[in-house]
Protein backbone atom coordinates (compact mmCIF):
# COMPACT_ATOMS: atom_id res chain seq x y z
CA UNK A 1 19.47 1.37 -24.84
CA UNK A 2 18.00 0.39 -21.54
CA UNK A 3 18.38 2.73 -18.29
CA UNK A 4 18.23 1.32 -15.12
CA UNK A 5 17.66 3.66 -12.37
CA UNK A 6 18.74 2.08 -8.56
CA UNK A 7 17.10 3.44 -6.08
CA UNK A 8 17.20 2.13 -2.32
CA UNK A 9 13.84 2.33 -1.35
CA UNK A 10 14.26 1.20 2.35
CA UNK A 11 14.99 4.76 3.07
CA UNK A 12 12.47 7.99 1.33
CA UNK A 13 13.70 9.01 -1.45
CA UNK A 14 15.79 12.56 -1.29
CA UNK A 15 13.30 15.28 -2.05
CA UNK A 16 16.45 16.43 -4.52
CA UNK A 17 15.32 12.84 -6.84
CA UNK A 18 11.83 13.49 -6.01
CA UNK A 19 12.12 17.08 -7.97
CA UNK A 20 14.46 15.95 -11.16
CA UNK A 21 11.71 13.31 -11.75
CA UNK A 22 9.01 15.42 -11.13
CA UNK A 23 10.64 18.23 -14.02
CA UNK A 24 11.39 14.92 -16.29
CA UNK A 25 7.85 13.87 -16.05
CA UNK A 26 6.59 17.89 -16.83
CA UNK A 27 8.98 17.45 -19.98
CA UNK A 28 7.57 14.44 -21.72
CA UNK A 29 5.75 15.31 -24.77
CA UNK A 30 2.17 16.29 -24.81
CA UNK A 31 2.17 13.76 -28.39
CA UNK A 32 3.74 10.88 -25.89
CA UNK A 33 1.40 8.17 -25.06
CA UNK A 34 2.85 8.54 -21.95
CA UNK A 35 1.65 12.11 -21.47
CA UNK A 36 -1.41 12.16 -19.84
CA UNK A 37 -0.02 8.99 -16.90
CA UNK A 38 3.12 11.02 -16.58
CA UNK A 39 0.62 13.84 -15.94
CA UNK A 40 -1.02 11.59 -13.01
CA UNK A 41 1.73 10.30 -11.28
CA UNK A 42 3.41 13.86 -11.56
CA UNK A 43 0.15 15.50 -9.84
CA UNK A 44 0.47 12.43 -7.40
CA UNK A 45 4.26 12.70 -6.36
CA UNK A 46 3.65 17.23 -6.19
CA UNK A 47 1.37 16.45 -3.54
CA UNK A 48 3.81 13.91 -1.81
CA UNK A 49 6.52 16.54 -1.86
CA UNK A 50 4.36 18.98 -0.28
CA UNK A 51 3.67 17.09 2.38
CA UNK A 52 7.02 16.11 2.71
CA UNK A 53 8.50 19.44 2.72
CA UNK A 54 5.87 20.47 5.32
CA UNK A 55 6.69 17.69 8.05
CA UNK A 56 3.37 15.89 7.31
CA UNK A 57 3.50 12.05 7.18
CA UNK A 58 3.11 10.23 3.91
CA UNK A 59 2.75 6.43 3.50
CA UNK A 60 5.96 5.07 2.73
CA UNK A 61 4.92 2.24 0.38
CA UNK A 62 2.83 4.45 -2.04
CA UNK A 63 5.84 6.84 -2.13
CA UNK A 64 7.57 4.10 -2.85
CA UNK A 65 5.09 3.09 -5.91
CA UNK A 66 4.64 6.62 -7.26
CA UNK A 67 8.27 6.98 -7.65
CA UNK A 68 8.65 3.54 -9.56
CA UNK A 69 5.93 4.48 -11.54
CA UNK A 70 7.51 7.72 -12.39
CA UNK A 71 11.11 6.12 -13.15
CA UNK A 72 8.90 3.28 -15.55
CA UNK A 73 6.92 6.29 -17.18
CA UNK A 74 10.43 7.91 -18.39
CA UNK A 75 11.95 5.06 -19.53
CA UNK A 76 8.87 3.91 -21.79
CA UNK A 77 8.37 7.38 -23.09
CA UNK A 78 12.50 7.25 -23.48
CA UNK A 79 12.03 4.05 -25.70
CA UNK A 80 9.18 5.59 -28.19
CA UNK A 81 11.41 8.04 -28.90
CA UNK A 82 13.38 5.04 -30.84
């Protein structure tokens, strides 16, 4: 099974998308290789939100990385589970 997520970048993402992947990151398992770079990325993209949510600016293009990251992070952990 292969998930492919589309995501137009041009444009931040909606903070809505930003917090479903952060609580899909927080629910890989802590036996997941993928654990402990979900746990990165997740601590990375929390402090992007917070800054988002608070008017500050944030560099678009690592935004834009993080949240690639994060969408590769699921699907790999999705495919150990198989």
């Amino acid at each position: 099974m292969c998930l492919i997520f589309l995501i137009n970048m041009d444009e931040f993402p909606p903070l809505d998308l930003l917090r479903l992947l952060l609580a899909r990151l927080e629910r890989i398992s802590a036996d997941s290789v993928w654990a402990h770079r979900a746990s990165g990325v997740r601590g990375a993209l929390l402090r992007m939100l917070d800054k988002l949510e608070n008017g500050r600016p944030v560099h678009r293009s690592e935004l834009r990385r993080l949240t690639e990251m994060g969408f590769n992070i699921l699907e790999q952990s999705a495919k150990e589970k198989f």
